[in-house]
C-alpha atoms as a PDB file:
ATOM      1  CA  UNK A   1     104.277  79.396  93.619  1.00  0.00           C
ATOM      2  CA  UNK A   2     103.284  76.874  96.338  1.00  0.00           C
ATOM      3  CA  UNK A   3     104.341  78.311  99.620  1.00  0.00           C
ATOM      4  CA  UNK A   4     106.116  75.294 101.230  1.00  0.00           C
ATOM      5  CA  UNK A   5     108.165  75.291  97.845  1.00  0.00           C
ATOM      6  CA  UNK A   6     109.512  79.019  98.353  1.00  0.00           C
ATOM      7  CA  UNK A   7     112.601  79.178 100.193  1.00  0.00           C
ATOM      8  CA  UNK A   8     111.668  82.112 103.157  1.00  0.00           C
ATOM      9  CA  UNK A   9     108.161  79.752 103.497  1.00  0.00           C
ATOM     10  CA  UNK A  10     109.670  78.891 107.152  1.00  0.00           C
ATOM     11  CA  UNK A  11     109.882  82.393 108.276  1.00  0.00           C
ATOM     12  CA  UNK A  12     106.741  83.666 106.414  1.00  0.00           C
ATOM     13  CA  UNK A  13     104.896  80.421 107.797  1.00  0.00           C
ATOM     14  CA  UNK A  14     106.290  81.444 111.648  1.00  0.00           C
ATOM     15  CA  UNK A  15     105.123  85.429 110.832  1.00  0.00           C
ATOM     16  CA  UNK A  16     101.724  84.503 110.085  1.00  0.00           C
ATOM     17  CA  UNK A  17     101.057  81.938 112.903  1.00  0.00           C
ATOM     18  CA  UNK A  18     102.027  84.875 115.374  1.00  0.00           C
ATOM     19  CA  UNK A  19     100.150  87.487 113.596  1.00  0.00           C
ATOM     20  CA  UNK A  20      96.907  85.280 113.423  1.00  0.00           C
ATOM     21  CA  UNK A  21      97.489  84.499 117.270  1.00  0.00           C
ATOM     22  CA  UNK A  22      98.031  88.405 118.219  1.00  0.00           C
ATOM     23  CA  UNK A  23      94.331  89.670 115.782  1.00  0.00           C
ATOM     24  CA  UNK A  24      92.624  86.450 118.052  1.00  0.00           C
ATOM     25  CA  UNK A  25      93.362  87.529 121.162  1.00  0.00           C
ATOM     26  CA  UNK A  26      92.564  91.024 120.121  1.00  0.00           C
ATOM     27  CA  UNK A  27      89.167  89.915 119.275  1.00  0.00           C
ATOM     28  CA  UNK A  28      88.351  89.471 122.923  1.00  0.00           C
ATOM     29  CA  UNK A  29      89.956  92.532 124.169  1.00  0.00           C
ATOM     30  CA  UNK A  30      87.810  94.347 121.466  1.00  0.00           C
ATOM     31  CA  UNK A  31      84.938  92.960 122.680  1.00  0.00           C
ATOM     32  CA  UNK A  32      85.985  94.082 125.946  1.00  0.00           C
ATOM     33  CA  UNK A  33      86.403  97.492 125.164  1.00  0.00           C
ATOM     34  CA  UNK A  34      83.285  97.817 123.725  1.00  0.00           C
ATOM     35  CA  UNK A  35      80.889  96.130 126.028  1.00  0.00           C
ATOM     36  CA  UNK A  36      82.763  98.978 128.313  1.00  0.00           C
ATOM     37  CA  UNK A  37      82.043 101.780 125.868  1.00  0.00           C
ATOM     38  CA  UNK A  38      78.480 101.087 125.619  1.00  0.00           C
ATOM     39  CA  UNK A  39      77.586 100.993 129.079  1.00  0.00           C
ATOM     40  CA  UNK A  40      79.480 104.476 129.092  1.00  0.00           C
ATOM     41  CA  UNK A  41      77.466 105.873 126.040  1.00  0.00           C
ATOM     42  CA  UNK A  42      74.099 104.225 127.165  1.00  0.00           C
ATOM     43  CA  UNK A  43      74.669 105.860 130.929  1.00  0.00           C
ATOM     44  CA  UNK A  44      75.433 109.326 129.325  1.00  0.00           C
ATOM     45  CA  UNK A  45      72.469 109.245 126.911  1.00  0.00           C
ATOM     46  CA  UNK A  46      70.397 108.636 129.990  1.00  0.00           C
ATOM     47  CA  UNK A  47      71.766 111.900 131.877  1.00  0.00           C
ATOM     48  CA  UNK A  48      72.236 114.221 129.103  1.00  0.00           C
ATOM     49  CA  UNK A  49      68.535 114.843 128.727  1.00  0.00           C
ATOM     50  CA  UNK A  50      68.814 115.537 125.238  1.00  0.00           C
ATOM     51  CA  UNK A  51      71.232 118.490 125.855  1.00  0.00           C
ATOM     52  CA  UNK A  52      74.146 118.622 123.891  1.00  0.00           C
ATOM     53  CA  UNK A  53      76.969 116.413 125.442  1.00  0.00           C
ATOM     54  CA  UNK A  54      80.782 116.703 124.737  1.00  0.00           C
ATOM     55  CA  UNK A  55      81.685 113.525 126.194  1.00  0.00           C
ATOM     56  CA  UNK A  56      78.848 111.729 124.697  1.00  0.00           C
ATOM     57  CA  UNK A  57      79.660 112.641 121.301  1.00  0.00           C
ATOM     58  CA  UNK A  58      83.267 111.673 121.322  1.00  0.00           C
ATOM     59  CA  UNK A  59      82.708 108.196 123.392  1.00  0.00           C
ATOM     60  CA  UNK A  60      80.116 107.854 120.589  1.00  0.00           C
ATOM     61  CA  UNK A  61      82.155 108.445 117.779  1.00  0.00           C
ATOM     62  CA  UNK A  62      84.886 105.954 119.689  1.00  0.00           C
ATOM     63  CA  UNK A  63      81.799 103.833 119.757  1.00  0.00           C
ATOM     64  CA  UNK A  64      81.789 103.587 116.754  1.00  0.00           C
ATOM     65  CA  UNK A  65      85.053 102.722 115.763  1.00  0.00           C
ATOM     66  CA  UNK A  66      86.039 100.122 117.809  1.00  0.00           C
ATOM     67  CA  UNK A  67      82.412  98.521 116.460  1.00  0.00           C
ATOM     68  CA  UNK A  68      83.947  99.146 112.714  1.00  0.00           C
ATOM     69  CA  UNK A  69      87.295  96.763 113.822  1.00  0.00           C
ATOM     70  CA  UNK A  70      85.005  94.470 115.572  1.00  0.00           C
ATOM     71  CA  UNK A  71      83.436  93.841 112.787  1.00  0.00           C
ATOM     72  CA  UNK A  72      86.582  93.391 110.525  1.00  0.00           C
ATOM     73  CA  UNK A  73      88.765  91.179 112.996  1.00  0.00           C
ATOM     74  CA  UNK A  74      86.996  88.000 111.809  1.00  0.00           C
ATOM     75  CA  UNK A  75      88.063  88.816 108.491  1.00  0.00           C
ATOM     76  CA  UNK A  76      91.263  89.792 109.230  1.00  0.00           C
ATOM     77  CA  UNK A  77      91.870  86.537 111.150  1.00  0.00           C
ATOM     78  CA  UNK A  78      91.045  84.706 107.950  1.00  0.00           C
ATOM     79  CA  UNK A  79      93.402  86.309 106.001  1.00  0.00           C
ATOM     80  CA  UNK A  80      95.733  89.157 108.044  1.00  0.00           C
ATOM     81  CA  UNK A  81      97.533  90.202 105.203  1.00  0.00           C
ATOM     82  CA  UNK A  82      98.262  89.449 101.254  1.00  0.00           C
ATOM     83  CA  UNK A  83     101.558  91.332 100.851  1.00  0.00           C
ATOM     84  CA  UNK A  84     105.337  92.292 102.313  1.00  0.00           C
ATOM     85  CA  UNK A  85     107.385  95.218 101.338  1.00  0.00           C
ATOM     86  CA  UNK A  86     110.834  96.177 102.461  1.00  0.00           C
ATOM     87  CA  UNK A  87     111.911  99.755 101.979  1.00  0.00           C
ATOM     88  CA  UNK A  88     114.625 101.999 102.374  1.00  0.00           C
ATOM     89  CA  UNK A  89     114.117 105.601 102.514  1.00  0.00           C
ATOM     90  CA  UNK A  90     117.105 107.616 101.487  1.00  0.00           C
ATOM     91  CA  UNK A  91     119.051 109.267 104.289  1.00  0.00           C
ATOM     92  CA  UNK A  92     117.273 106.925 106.596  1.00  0.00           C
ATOM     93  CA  UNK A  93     119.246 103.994 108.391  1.00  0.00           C
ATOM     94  CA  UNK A  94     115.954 102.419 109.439  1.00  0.00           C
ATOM     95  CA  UNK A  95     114.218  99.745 107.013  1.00  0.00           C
ATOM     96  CA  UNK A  96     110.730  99.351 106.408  1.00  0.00           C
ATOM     97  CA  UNK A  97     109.782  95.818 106.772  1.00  0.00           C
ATOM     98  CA  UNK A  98     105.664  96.253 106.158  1.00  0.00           C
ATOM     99  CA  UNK A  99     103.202  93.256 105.499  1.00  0.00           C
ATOM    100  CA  UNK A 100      99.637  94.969 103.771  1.00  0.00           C
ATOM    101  CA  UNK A 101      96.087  94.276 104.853  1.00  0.00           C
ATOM    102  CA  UNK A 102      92.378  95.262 104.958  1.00  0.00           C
ATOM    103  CA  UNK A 103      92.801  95.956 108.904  1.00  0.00           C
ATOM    104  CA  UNK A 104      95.881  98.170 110.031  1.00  0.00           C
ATOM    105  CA  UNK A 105      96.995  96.483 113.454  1.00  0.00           C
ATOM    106  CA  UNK A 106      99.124  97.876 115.975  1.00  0.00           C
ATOM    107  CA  UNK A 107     100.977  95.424 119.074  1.00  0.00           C
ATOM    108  CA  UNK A 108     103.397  96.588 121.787  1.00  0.00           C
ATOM    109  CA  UNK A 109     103.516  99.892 120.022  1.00  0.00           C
ATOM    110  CA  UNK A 110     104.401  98.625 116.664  1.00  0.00           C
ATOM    111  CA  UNK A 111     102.596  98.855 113.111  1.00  0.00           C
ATOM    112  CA  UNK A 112     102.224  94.720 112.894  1.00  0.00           C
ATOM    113  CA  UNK A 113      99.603  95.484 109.614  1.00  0.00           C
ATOM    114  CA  UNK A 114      99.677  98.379 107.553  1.00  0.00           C
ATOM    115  CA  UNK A 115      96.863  99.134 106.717  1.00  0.00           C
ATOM    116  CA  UNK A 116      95.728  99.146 102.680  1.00  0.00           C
ATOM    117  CA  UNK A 117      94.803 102.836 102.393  1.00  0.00           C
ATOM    118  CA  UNK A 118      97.979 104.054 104.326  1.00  0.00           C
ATOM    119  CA  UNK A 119      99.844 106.266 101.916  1.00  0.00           C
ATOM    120  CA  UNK A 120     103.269 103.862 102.392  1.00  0.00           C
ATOM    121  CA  UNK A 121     101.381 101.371 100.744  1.00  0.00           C
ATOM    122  CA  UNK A 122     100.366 103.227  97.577  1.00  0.00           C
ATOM    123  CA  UNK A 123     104.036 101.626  96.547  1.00  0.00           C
ATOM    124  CA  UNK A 124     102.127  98.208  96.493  1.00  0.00           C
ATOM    125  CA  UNK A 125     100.227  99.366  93.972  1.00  0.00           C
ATOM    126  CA  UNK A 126     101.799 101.633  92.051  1.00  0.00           C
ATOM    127  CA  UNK A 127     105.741 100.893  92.452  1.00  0.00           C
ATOM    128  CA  UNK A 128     107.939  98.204  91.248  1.00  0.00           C
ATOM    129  CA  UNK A 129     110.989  96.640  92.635  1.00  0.00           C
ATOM    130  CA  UNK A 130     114.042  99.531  92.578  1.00  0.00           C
ATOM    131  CA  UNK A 131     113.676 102.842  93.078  1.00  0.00           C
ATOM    132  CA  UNK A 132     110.209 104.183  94.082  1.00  0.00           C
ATOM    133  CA  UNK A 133     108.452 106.954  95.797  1.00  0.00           C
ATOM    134  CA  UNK A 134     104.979 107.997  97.698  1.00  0.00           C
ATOM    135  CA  UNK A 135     103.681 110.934  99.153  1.00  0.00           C
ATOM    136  CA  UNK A 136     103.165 111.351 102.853  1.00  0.00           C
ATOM    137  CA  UNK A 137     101.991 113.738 105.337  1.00  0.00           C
ATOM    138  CA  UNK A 138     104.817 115.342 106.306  1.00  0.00           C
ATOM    139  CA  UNK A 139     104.422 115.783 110.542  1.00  0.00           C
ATOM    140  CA  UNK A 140     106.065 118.991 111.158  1.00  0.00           C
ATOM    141  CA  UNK A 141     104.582 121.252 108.052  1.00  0.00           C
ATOM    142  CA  UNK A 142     101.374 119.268 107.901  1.00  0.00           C
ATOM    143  CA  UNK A 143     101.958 119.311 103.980  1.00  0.00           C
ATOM    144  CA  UNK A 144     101.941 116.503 101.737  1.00  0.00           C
ATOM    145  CA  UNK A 145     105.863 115.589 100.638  1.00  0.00           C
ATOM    146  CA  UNK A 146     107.421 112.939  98.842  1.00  0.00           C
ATOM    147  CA  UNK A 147     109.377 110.254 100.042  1.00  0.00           C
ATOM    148  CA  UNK A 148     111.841 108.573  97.641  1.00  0.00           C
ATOM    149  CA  UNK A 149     113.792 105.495  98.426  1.00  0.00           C
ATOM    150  CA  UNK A 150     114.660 102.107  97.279  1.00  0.00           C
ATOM    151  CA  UNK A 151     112.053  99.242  97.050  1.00  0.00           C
ATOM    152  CA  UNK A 152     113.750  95.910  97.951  1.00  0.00           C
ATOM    153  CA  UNK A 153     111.098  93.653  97.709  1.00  0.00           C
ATOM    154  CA  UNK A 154     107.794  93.235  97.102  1.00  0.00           C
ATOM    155  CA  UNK A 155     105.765  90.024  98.263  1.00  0.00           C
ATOM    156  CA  UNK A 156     102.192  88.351  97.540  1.00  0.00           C
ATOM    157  CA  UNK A 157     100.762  86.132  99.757  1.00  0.00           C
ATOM    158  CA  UNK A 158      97.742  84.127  99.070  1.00  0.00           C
ATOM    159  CA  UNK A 159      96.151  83.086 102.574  1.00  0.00           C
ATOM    160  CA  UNK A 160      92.953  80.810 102.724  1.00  0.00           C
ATOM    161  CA  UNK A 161      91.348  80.216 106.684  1.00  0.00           C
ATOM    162  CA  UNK A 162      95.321  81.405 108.251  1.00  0.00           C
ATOM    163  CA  UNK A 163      96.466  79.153 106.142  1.00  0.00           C
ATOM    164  CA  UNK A 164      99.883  80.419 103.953  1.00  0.00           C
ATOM    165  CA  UNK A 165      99.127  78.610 100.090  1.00  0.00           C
ATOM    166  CA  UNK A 166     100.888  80.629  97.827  1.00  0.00           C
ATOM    167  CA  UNK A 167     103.602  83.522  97.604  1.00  0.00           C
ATOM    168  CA  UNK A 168     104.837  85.559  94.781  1.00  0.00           C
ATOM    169  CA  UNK A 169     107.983  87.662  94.725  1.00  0.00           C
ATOM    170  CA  UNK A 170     107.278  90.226  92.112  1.00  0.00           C
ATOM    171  CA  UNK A 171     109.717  92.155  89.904  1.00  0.00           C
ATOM    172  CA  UNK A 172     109.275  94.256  87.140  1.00  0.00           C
ATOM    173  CA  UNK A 173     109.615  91.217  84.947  1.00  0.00           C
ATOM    174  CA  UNK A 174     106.917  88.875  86.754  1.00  0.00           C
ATOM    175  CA  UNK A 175     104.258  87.942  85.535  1.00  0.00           C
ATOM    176  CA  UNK A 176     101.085  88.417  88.155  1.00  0.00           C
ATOM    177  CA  UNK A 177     100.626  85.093  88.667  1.00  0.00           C
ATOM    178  CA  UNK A 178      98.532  86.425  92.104  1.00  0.00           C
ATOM    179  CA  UNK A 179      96.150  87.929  89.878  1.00  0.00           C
ATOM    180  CA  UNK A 180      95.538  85.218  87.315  1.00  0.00           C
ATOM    181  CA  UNK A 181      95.228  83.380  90.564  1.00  0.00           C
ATOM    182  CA  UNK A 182      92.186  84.933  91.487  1.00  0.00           C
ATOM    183  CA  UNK A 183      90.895  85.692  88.191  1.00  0.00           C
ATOM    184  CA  UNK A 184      90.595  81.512  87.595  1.00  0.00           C
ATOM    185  CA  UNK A 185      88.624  81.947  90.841  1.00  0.00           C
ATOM    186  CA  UNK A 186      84.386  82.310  91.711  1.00  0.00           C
ATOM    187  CA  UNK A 187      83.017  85.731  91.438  1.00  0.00           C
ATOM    188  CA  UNK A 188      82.851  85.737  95.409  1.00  0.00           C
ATOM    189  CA  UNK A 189      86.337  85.206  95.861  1.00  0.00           C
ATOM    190  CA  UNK A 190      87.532  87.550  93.174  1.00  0.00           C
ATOM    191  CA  UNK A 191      85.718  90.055  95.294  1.00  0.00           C
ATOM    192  CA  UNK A 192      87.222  89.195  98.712  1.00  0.00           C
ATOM    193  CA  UNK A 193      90.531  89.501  96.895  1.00  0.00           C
ATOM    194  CA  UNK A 194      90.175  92.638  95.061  1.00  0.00           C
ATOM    195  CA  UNK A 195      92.001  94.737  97.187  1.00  0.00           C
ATOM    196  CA  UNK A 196      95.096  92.417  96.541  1.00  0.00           C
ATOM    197  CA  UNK A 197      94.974  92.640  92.687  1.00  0.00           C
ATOM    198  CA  UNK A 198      93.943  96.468  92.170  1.00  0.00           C
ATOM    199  CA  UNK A 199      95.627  97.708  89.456  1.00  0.00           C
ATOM    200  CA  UNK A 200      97.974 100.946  89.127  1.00  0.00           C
ATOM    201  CA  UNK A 201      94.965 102.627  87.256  1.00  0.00           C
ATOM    202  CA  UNK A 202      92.126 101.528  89.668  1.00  0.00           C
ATOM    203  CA  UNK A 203      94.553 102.845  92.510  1.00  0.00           C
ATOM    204  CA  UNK A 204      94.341 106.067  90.831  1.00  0.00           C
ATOM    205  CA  UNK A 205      90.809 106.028  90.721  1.00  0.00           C
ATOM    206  CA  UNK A 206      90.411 105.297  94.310  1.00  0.00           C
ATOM    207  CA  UNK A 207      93.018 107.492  95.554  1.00  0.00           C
ATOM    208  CA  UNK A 208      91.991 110.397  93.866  1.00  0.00           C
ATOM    209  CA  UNK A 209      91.100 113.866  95.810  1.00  0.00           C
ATOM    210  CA  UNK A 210      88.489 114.140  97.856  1.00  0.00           C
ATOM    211  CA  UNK A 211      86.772 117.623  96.469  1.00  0.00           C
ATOM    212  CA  UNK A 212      85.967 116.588  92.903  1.00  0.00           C
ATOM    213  CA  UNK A 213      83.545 114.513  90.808  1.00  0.00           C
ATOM    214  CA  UNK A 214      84.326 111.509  89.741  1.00  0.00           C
ATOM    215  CA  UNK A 215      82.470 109.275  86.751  1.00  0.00           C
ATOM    216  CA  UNK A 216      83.492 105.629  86.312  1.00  0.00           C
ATOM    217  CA  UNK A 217      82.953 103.901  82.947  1.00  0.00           C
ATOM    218  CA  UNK A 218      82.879 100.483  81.970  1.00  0.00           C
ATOM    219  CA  UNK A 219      80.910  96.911  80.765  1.00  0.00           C
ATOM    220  CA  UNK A 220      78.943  94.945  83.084  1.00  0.00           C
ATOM    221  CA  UNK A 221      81.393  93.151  84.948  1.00  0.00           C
ATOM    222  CA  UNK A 222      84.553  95.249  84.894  1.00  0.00           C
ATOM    223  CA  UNK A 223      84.331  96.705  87.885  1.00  0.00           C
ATOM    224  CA  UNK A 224      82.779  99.729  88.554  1.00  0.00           C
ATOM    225  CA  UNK A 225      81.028  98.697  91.704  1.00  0.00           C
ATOM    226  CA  UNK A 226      84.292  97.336  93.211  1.00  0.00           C
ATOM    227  CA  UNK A 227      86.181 100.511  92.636  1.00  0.00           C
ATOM    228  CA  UNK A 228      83.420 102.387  93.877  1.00  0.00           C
ATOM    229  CA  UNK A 229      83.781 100.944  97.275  1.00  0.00           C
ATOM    230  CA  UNK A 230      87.051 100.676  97.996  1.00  0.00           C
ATOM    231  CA  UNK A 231      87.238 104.484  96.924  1.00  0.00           C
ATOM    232  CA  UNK A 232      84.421 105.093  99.195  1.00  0.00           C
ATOM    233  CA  UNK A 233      86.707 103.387 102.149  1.00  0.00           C
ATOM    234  CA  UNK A 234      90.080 105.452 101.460  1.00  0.00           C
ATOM    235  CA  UNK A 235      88.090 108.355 101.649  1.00  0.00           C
ATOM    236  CA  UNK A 236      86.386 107.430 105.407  1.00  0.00           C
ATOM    237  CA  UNK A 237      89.994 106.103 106.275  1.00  0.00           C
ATOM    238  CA  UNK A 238      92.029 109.082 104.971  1.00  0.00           C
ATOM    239  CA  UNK A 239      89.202 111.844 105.909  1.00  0.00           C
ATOM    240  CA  UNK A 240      87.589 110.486 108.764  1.00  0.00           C
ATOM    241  CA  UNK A 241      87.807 113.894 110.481  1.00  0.00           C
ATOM    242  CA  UNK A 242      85.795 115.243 108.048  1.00  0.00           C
ATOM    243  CA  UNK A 243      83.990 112.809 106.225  1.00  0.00           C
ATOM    244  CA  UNK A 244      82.349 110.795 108.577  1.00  0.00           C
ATOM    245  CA  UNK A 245      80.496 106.955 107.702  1.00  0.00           C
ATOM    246  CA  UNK A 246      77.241 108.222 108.758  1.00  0.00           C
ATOM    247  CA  UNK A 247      76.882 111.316 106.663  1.00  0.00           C
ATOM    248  CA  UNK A 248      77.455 109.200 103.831  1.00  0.00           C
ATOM    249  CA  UNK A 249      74.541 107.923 101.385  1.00  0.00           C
ATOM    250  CA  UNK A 250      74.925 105.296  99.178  1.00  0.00           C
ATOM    251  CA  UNK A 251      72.318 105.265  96.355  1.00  0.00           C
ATOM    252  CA  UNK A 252      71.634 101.757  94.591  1.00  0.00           C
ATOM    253  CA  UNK A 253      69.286 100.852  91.697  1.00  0.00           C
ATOM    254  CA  UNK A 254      67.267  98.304  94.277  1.00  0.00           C
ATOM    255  CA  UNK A 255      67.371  96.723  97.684  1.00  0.00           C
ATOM    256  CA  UNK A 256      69.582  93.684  96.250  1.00  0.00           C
ATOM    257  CA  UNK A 257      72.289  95.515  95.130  1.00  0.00           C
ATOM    258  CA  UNK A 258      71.849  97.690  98.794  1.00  0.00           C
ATOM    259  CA  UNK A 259      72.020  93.857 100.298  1.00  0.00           C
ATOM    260  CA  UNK A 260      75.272  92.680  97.964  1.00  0.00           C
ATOM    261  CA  UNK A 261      77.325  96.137  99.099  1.00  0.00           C
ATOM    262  CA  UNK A 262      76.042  95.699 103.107  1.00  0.00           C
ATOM    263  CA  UNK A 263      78.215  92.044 102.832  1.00  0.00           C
ATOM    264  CA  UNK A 264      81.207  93.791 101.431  1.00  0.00           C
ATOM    265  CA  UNK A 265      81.637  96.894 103.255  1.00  0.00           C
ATOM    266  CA  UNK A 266      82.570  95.452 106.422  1.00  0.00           C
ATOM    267  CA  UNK A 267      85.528  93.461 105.202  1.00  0.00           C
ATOM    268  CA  UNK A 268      87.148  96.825 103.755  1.00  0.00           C
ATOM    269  CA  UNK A 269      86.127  98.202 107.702  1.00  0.00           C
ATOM    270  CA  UNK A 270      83.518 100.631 106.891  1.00  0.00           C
ATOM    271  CA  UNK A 271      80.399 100.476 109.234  1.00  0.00           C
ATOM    272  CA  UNK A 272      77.792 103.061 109.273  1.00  0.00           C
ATOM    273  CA  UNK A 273      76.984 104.004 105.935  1.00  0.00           C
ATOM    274  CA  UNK A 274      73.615 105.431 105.040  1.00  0.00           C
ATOM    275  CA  UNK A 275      72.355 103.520 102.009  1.00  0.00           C
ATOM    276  CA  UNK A 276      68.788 103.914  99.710  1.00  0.00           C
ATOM    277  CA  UNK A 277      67.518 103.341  96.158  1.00  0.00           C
ATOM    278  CA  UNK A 278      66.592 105.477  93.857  1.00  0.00           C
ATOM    279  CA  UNK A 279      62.438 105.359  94.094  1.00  0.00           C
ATOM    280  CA  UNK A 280      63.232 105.773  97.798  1.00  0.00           C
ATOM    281  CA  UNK A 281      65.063 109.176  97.486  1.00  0.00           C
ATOM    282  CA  UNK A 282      62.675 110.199  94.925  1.00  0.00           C
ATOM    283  CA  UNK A 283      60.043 109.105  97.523  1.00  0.00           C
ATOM    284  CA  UNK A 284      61.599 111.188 100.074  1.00  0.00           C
ATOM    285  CA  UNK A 285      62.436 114.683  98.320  1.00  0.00           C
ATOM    286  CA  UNK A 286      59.358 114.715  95.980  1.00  0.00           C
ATOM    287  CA  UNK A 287      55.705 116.026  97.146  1.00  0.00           C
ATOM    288  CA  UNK A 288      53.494 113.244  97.542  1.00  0.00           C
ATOM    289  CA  UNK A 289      51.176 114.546  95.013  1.00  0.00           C
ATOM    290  CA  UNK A 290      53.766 113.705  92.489  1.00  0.00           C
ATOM    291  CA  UNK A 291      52.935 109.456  91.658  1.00  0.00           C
ATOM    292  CA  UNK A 292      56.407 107.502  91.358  1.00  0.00           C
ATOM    293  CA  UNK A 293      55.884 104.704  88.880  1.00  0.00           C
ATOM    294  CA  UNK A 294      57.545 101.250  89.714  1.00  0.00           C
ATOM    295  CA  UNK A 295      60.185 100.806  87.054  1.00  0.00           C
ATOM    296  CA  UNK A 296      59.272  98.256  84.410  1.00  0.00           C
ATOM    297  CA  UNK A 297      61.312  96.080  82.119  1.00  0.00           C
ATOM    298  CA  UNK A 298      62.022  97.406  78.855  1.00  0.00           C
ATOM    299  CA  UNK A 299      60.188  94.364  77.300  1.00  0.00           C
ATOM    300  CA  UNK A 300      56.924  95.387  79.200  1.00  0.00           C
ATOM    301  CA  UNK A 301      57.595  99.147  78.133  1.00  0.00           C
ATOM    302  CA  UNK A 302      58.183  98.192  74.992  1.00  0.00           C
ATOM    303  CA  UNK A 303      54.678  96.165  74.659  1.00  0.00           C
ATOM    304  CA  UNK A 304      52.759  99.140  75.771  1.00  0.00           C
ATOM    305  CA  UNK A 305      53.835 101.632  73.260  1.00  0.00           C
ATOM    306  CA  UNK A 306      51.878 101.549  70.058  1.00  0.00           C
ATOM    307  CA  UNK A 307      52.527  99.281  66.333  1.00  0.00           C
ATOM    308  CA  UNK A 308      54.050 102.780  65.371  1.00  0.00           C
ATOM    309  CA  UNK A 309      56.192 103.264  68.374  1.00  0.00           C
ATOM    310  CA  UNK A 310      57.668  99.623  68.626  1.00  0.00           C
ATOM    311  CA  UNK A 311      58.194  99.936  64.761  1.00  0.00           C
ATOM    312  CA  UNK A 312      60.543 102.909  65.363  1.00  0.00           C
ATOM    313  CA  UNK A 313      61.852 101.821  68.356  1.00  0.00           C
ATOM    314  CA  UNK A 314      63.571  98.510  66.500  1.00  0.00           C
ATOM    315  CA  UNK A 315      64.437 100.554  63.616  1.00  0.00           C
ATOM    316  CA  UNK A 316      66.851 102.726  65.710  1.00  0.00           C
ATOM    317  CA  UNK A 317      67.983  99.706  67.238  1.00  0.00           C
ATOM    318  CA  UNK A 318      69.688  98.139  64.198  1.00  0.00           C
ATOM    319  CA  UNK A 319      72.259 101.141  63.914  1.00  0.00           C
END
């Protein structure tokens, strides 16, 4: 519904106006820090003398990072986050109050965003009001465990330029009025929204484990690509100890689909990612005796077979 028309708008209105004022001034601490970390990894690549450096790799890889939020802060500014939860672990007299964004943010030592990928929001996706559970890393053991609890609510914000417009208490009964929202939307914005409407199964998809192969199906248009990368960003956030932005390759059909994915990736706060298309992998692991032909339209493939050929060809294509 219309935000000013929902009775907490007041409070959610006064939340957001803080939150947007806290991710602006951390803009210009960011920058701070890394104007600072630059000069420190610039002066250490000058006296390592190509040797291998401890410090320099780690004050790289921090680099790096605070780059990645630089990069995302504008975005976040824009729109912070597009959902509240409240939950109540059992045996646990704390609650969880959480709000759920692209950028996890952190002020005076508390979580102010949680960040999408966290596992504590996987009940965003996947739970309804009532009694719900999520698995966790459990501190102590290191194992995963599950956490099981009551979910007390479960809120949808729609947020345009820090700017509250819409919000949507959901039950199990609701419609997803959020979704059709966007949906009624420009293919742009359905985009920038995406990781407000993904669906139980596309969660699944994206959450998945890390050590197997996965194959996505679908029409033009249903999403494939989408799931793709916000997969490929739960993996950097949840692995990023292992699986590294910059040992990742991204292989596209052509240059414009490299350029569409280069626009997206930052919002969802990956940086770093190695991308190419497929002649220019070919390219690179093939001898250079071998030619690589340009890849043609299947109406100029077509006109160069023979009468015989293109006779067949439309035969099979009527069954």
């Amino acid at each position: 519904m219309e935000a000013k028309l929902h009775q907490a708008y007041d409070a959610e209105y006064s939340r957001l106006q803080s939150t947007v004022d806290i991710l602006e001034a951390d803009i210009d601490g960011t920058k701070a820090q890394y104007a600072e970390l630059k000069e420190t990894v610039d002066t250490l690549l000058r006296t390592s003398g190509g040797e291998y450096d401890h410090d320099l790799v780690s004050k790289s890889a921090l680099l790096q990072g605070v780059r990645c939020k630089l990069l995302a802060l504008p975005f976040a500014v824009k729109k912070p986050y597009f959902a509240r939860m409240q939950f109540q672990e059992d045996h646990w007299d704390q609650l969880d109050d959480i709000y759920i964004g692209r950028l996890g943010t952190f002020h005076d030592g508390q979580e102010l965003i949680v960040d999408w990928r966290a596992p504590i929001a996987n009940l965003y996706y996947n739970a309804q009001v009532g009694r719900a559970s999520f698995k966790a890393p459990d501190r102590i053991w290191g194992a995963w465990r599950d956490v099981h609890g009551e979910l007390l609510l479960k809120r949808q914000f729609v947020i345009e330029q820090s700017t509250l417009q819409q919000i949507f208490d959901r039950t199990i009964s609701v419609q997803d009025e959020l979704l059709q929202a966007v949906l009624e939307s420009g293919a742009d914005q359905r985009l920038k929204e995406v990781v407000a409407t993904i669906q139980a199964e596309q969660n699944d998809i994206i959450r998945a484990a890390k050590d197997q192969v996965l194959i996505v199906q679908g029409v033009a248009g249903s999403g494939k690509t989408t799931v793709a990368l916000h997969r490929l960003a739960y993996l950097i956030y949840t692995w990023q100890d292992v699986l590294p932005a910059d040992r990742i390759l991204i292989v596209g059909p052509n240059k414009l689909f490299l350029n569409y994915i280069s626009d997206v990736l930052p919002e969802l706060g990956v940086t770093e990612v190695n991308q190419t298309t497929f002649t220019e992998l070919a390219r690179r692991l093939l001898p250079p005796e071998i030619p690589i032909q340009p890849k043609l339209a299947p109406a100029t493939v077509l006109a160069e077979r023979s009468p015989e050929a293109r006779l067949i060809s439309f035969k099979c294509s009527l069954g």
